[in-house]
C-alpha atoms as a PDB file:
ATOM      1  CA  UNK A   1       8.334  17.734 -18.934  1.00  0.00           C
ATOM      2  CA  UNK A   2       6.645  15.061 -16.670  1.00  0.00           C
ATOM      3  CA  UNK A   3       6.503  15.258 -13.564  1.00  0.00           C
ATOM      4  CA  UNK A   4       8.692  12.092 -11.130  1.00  0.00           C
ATOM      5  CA  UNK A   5       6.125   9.546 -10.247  1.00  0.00           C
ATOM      6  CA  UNK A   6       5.848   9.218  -6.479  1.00  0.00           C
ATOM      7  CA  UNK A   7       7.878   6.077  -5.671  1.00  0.00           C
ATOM      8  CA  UNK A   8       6.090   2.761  -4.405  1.00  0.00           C
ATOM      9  CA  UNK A   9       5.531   2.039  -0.787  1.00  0.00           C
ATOM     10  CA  UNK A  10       6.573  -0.955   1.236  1.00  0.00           C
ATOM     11  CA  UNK A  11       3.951  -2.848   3.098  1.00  0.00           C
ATOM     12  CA  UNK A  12       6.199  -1.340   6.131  1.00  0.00           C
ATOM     13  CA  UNK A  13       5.449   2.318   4.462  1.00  0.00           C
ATOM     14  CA  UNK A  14       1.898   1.716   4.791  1.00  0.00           C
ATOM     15  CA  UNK A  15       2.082   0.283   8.463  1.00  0.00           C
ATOM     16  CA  UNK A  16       3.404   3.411  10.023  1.00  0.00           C
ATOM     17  CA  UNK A  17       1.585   5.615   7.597  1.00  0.00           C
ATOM     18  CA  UNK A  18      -2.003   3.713   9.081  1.00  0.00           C
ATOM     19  CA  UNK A  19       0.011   2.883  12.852  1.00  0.00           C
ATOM     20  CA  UNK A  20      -0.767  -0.964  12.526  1.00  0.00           C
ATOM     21  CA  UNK A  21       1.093  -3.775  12.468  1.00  0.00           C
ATOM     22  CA  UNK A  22       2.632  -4.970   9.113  1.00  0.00           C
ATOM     23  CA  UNK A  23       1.148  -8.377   9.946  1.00  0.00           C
ATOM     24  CA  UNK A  24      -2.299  -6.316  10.118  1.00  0.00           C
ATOM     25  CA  UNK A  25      -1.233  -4.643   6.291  1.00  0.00           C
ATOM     26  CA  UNK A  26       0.011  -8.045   4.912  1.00  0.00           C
ATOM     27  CA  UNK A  27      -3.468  -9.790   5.808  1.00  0.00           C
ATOM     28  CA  UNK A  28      -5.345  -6.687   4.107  1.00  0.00           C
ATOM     29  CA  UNK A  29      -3.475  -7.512   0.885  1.00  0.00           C
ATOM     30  CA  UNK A  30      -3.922 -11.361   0.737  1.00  0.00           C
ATOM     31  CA  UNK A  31      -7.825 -10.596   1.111  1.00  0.00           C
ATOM     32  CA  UNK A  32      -7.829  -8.235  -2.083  1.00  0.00           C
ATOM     33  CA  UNK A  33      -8.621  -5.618  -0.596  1.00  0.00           C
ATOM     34  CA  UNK A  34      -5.379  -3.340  -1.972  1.00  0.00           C
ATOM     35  CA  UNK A  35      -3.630  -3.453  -4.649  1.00  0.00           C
ATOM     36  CA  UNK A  36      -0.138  -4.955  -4.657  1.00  0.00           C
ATOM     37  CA  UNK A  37       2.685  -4.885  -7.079  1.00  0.00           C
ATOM     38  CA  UNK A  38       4.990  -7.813  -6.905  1.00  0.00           C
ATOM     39  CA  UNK A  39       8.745  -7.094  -8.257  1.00  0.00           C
ATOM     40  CA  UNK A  40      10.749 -10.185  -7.308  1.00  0.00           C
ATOM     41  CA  UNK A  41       9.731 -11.626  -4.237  1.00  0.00           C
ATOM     42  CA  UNK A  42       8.922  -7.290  -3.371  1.00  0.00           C
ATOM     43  CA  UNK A  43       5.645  -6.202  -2.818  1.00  0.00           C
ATOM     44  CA  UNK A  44       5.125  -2.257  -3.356  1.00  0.00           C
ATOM     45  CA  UNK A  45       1.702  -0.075  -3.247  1.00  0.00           C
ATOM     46  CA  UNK A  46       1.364   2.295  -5.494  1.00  0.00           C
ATOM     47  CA  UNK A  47       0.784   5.586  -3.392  1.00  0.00           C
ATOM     48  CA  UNK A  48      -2.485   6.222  -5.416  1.00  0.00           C
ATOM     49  CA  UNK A  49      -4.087   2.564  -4.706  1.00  0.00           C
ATOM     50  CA  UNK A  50      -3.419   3.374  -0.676  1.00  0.00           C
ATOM     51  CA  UNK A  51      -5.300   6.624  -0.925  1.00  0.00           C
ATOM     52  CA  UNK A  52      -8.156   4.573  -2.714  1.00  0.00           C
ATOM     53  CA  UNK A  53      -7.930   1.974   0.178  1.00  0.00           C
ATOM     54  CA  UNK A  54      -7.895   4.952   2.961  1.00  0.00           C
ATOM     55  CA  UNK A  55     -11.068   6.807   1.029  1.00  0.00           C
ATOM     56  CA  UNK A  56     -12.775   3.207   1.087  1.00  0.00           C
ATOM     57  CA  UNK A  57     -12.003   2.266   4.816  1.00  0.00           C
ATOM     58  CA  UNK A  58     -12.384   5.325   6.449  1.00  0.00           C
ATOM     59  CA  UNK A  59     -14.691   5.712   9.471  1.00  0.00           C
END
């Protein structure tokens, strides 16, 4: 048996997971720099792609 996914995060997940602003997480998506899933007018992270963007960024 599989096991569950982990469920996508909402660009408000990811702002009080990295304590910015979600203006701050919005902007770092329009660049490129993560990848965004759009369902609808939605936009989820997948948990995996914001623990690649963390690794990346981290100083």
């Amino acid at each position: 048996m599989k096991p569950k996914p982990e469920p996508l995060l909402t660009l408000h997940d990811l702002a009080a997971r990295w304590q910015v602003s979600l203006k701050s997480v919005r902007r770092i998506a329009s660049r490129g720099e993560l990848k965004v899933h759009r369902i609808g007018h939605q936009i989820r992270v997948s948990p995996e792609d914001a623990d690649t963007y963390e690794k990346l960024h981290r100083s």
